[in-house]
C-alpha atoms as a PDB file:
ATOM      1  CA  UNK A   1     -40.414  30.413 -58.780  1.00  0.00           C
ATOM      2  CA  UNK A   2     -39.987  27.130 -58.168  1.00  0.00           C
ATOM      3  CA  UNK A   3     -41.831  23.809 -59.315  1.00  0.00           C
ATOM      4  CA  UNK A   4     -43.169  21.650 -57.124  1.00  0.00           C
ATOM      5  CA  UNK A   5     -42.701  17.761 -57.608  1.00  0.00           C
ATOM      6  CA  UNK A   6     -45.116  15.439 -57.132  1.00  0.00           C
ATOM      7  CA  UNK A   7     -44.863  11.593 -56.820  1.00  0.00           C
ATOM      8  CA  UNK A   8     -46.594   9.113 -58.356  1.00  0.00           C
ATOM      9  CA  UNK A   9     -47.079   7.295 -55.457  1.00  0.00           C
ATOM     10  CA  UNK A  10     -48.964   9.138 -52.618  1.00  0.00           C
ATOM     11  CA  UNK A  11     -47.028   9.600 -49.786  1.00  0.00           C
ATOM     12  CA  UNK A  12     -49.508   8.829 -46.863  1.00  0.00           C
ATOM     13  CA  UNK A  13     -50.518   5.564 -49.110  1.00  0.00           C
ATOM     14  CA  UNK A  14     -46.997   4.379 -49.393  1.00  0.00           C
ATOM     15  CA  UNK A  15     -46.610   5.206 -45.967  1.00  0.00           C
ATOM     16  CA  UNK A  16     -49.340   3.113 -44.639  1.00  0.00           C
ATOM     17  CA  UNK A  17     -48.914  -0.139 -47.223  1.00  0.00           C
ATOM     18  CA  UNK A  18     -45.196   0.218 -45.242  1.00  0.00           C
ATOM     19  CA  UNK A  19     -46.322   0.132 -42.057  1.00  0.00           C
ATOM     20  CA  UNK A  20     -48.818  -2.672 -42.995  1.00  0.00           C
ATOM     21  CA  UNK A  21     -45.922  -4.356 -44.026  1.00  0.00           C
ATOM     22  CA  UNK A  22     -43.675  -4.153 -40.785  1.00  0.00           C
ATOM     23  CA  UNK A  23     -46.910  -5.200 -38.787  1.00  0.00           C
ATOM     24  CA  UNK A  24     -47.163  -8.239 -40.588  1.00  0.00           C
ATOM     25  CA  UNK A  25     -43.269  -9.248 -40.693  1.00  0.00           C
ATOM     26  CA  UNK A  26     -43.049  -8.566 -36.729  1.00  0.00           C
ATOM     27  CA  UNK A  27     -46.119 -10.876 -36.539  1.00  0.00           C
ATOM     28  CA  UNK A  28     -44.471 -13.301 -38.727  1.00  0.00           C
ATOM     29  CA  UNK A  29     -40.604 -13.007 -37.381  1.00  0.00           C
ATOM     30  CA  UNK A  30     -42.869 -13.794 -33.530  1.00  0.00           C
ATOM     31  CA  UNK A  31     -44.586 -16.964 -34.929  1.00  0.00           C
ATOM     32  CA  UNK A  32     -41.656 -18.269 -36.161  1.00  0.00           C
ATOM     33  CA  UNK A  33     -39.892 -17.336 -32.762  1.00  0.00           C
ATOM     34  CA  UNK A  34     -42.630 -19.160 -31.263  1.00  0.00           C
ATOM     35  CA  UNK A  35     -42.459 -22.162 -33.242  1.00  0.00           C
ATOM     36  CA  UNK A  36     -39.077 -22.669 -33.080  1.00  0.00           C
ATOM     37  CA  UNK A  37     -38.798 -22.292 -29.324  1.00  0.00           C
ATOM     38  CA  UNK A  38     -41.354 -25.076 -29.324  1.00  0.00           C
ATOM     39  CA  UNK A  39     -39.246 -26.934 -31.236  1.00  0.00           C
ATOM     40  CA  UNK A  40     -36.236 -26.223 -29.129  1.00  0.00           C
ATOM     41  CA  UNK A  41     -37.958 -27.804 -26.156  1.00  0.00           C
ATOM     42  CA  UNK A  42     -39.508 -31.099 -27.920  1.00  0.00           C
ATOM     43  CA  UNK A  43     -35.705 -31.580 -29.279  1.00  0.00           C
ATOM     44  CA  UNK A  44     -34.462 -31.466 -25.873  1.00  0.00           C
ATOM     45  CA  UNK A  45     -36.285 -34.119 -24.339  1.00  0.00           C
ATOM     46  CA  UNK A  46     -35.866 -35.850 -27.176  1.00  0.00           C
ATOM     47  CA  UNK A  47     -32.348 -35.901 -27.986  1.00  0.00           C
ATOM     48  CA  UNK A  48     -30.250 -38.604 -26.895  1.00  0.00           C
ATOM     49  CA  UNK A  49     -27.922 -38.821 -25.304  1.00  0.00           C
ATOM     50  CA  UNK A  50     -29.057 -35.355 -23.530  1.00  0.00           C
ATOM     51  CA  UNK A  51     -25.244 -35.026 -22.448  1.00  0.00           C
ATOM     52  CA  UNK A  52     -23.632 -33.468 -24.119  1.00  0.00           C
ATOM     53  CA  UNK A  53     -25.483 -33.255 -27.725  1.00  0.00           C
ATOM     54  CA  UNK A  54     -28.876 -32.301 -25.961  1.00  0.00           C
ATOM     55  CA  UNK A  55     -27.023 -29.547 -23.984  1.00  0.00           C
ATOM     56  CA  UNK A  56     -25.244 -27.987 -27.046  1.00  0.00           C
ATOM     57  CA  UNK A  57     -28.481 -28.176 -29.416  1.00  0.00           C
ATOM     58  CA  UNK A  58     -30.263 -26.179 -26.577  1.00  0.00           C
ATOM     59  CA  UNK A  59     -27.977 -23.306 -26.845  1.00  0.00           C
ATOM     60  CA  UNK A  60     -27.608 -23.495 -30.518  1.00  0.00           C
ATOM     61  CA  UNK A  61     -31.678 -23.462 -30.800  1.00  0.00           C
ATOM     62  CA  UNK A  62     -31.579 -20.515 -27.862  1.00  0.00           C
ATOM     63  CA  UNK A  63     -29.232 -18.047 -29.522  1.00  0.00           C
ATOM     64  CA  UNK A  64     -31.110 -18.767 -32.753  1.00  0.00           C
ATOM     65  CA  UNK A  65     -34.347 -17.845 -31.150  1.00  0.00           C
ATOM     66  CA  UNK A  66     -32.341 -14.791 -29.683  1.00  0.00           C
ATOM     67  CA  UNK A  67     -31.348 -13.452 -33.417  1.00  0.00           C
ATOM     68  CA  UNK A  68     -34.699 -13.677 -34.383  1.00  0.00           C
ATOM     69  CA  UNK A  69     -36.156 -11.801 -31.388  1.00  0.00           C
ATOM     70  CA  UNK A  70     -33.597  -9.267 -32.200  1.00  0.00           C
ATOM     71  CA  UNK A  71     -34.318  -9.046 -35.443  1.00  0.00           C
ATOM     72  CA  UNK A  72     -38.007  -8.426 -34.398  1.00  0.00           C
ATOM     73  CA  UNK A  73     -36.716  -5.539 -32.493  1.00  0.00           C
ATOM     74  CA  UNK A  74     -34.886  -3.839 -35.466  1.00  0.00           C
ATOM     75  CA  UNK A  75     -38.150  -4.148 -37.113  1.00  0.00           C
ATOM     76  CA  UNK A  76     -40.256  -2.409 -34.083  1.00  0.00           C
ATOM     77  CA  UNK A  77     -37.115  -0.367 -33.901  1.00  0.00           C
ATOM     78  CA  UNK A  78     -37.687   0.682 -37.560  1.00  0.00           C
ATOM     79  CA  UNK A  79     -41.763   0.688 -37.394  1.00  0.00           C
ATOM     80  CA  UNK A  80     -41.530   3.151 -34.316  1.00  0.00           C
ATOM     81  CA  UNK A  81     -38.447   5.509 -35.369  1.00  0.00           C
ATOM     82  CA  UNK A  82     -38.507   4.888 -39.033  1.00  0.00           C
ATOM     83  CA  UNK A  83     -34.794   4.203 -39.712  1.00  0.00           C
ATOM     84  CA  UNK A  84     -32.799   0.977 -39.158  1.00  0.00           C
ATOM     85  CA  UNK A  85     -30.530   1.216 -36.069  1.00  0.00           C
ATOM     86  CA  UNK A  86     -26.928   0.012 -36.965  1.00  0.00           C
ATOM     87  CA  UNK A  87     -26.418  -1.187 -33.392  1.00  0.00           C
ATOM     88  CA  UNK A  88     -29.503  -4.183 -33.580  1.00  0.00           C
ATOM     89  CA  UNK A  89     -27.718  -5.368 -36.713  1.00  0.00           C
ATOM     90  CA  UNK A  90     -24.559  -5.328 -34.989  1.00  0.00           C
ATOM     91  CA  UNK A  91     -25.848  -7.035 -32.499  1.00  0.00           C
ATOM     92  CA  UNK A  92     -27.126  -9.501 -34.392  1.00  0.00           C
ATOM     93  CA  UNK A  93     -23.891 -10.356 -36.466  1.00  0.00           C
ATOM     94  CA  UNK A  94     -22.504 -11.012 -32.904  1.00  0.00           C
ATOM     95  CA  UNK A  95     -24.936 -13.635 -31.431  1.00  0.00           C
ATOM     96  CA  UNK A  96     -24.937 -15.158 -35.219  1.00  0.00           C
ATOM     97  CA  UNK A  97     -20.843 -15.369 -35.412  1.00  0.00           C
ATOM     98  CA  UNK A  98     -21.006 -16.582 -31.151  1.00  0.00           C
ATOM     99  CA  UNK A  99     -23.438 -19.516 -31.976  1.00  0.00           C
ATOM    100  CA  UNK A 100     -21.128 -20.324 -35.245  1.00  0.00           C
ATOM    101  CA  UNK A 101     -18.340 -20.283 -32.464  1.00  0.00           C
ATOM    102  CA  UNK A 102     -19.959 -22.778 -30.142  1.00  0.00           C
ATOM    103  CA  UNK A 103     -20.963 -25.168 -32.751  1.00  0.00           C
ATOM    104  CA  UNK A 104     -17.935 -25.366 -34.923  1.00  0.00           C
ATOM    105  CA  UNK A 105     -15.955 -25.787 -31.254  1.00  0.00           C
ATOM    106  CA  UNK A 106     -18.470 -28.714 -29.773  1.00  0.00           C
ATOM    107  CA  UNK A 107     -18.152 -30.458 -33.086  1.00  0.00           C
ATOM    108  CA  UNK A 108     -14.522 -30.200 -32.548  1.00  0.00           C
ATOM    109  CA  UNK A 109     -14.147 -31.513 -29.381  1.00  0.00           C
ATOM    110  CA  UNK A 110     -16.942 -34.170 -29.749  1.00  0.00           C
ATOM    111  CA  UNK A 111     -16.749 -35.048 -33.090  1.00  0.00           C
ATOM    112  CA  UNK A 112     -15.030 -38.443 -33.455  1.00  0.00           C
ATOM    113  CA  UNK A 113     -11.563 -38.519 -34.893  1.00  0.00           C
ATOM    114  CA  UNK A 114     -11.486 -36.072 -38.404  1.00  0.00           C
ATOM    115  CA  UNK A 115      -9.011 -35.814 -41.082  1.00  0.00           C
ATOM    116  CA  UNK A 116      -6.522 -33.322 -40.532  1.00  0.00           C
ATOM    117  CA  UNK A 117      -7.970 -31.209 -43.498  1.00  0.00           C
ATOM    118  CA  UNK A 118     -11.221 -30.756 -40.974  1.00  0.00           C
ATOM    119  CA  UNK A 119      -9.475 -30.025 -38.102  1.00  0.00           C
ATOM    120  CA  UNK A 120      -7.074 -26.812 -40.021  1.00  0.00           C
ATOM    121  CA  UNK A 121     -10.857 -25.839 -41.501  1.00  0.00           C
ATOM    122  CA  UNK A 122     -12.464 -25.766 -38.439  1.00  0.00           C
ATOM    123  CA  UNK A 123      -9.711 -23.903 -36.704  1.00  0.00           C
ATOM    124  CA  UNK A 124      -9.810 -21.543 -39.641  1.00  0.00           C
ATOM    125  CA  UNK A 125     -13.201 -21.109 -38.919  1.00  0.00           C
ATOM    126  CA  UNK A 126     -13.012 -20.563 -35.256  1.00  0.00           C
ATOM    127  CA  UNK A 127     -10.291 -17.777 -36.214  1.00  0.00           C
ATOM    128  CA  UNK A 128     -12.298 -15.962 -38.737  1.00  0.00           C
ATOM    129  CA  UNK A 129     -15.568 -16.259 -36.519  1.00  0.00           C
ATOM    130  CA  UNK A 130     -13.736 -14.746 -34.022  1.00  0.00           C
ATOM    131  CA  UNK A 131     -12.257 -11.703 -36.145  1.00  0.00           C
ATOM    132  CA  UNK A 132     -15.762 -11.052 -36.775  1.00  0.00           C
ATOM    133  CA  UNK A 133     -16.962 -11.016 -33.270  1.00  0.00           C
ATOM    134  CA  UNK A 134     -14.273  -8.242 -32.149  1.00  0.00           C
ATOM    135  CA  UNK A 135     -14.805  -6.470 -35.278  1.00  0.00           C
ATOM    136  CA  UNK A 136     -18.180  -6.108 -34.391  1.00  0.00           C
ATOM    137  CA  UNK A 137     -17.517  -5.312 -30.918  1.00  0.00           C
ATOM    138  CA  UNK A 138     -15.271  -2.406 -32.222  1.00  0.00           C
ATOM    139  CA  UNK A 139     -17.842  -1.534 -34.640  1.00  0.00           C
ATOM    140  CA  UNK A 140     -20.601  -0.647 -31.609  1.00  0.00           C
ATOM    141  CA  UNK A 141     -17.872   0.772 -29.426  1.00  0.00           C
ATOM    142  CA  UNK A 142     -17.206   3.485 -32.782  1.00  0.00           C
ATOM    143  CA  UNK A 143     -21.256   4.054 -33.151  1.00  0.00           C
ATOM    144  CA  UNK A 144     -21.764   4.825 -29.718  1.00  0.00           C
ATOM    145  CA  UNK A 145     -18.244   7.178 -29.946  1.00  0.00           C
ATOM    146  CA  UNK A 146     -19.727   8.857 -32.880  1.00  0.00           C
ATOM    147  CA  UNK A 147     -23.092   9.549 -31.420  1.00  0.00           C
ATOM    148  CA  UNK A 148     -22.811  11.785 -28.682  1.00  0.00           C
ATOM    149  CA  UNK A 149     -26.528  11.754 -27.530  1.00  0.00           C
ATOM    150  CA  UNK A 150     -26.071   8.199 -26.957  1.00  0.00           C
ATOM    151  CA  UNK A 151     -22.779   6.760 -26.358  1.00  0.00           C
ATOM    152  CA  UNK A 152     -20.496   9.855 -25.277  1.00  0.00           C
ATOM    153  CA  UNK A 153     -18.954   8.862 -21.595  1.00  0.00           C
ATOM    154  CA  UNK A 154     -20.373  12.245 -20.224  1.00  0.00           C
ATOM    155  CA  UNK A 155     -22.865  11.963 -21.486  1.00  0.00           C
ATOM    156  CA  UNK A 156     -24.721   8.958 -19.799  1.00  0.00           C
ATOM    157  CA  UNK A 157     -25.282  10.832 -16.843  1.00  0.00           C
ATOM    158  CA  UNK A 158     -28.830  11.622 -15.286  1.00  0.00           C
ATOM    159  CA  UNK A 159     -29.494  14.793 -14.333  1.00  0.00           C
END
């Protein structure tokens, strides 16, 4: 015979306060997409000279705005299915180490003249950046290998 264990916590109750809580963070993660895509467009028509710093702010601001969208999907992701998908956060380390890519590179090649120190850093960073980004790469190409309801090449198919 066997005992049964009860929480302290009701389930249902934690269960709801939980699902309150990814309501209000989706809301949240959405207003500050929002305000920071409003943001994005004052800065571009007000950023001078609009080439080239204008042009390279605007895709900095848009692949921030991206992460966060994505980011709203993991949580819809984890409000709908209840777990955390691997693949969004994957996803999201690659836009994040893509955008550090593209800035570190335009400050490179429109930065004045920098100290040699700066330059070896930055290059540094461009190399470790891009470690990441294939490492990430490899790391969806292995989660959709190891899930074969998903990512299995016969198994894409429609029948």
């Amino acid at each position: 015979m066997t005992k049964s264990h009860k929480s302290v916590v009701p389930t249902k109750w934690a269960e709801g306060v939980e699902d309150v809580f990814h309501i209000a963070l989706g809301v949240f993660l959405l207003g500050i997409a929002i305000a920071a895509f409003i943001f994005s467009v004052v800065r571009i028509f007000t950023t001078s000279p609009f080439f080239p710093d204008g042009m390279i702010q605007a895709i900095n601001d848009i692949l921030f705005i991206i992460i966060i969208l994505e980011i709203i999907r993991t949580v819809i992701a984890r409000y709908t299915d209840g777990v955390f998908q691997l693949q969004n956060f994957l996803i999201i380390g690659i836009i994040a180490a893509v955008r550090h890519i593209l800035t570190v590179g335009a400050s490179m090649t429109l930065g004045a003249e920098k100290p040699q120190e700066s330059f070896d850093r930055a290059v540094i960073e461009l190399g470790i950046s891009s470690a990441i980004v294939v490492a990430l790469v490899f790391a969806i190409f292995l989660s959709k290998a190891s899930d074969p309801a998903r990512g299995a090449p016969g198994n894409s198919r429609s029948k």
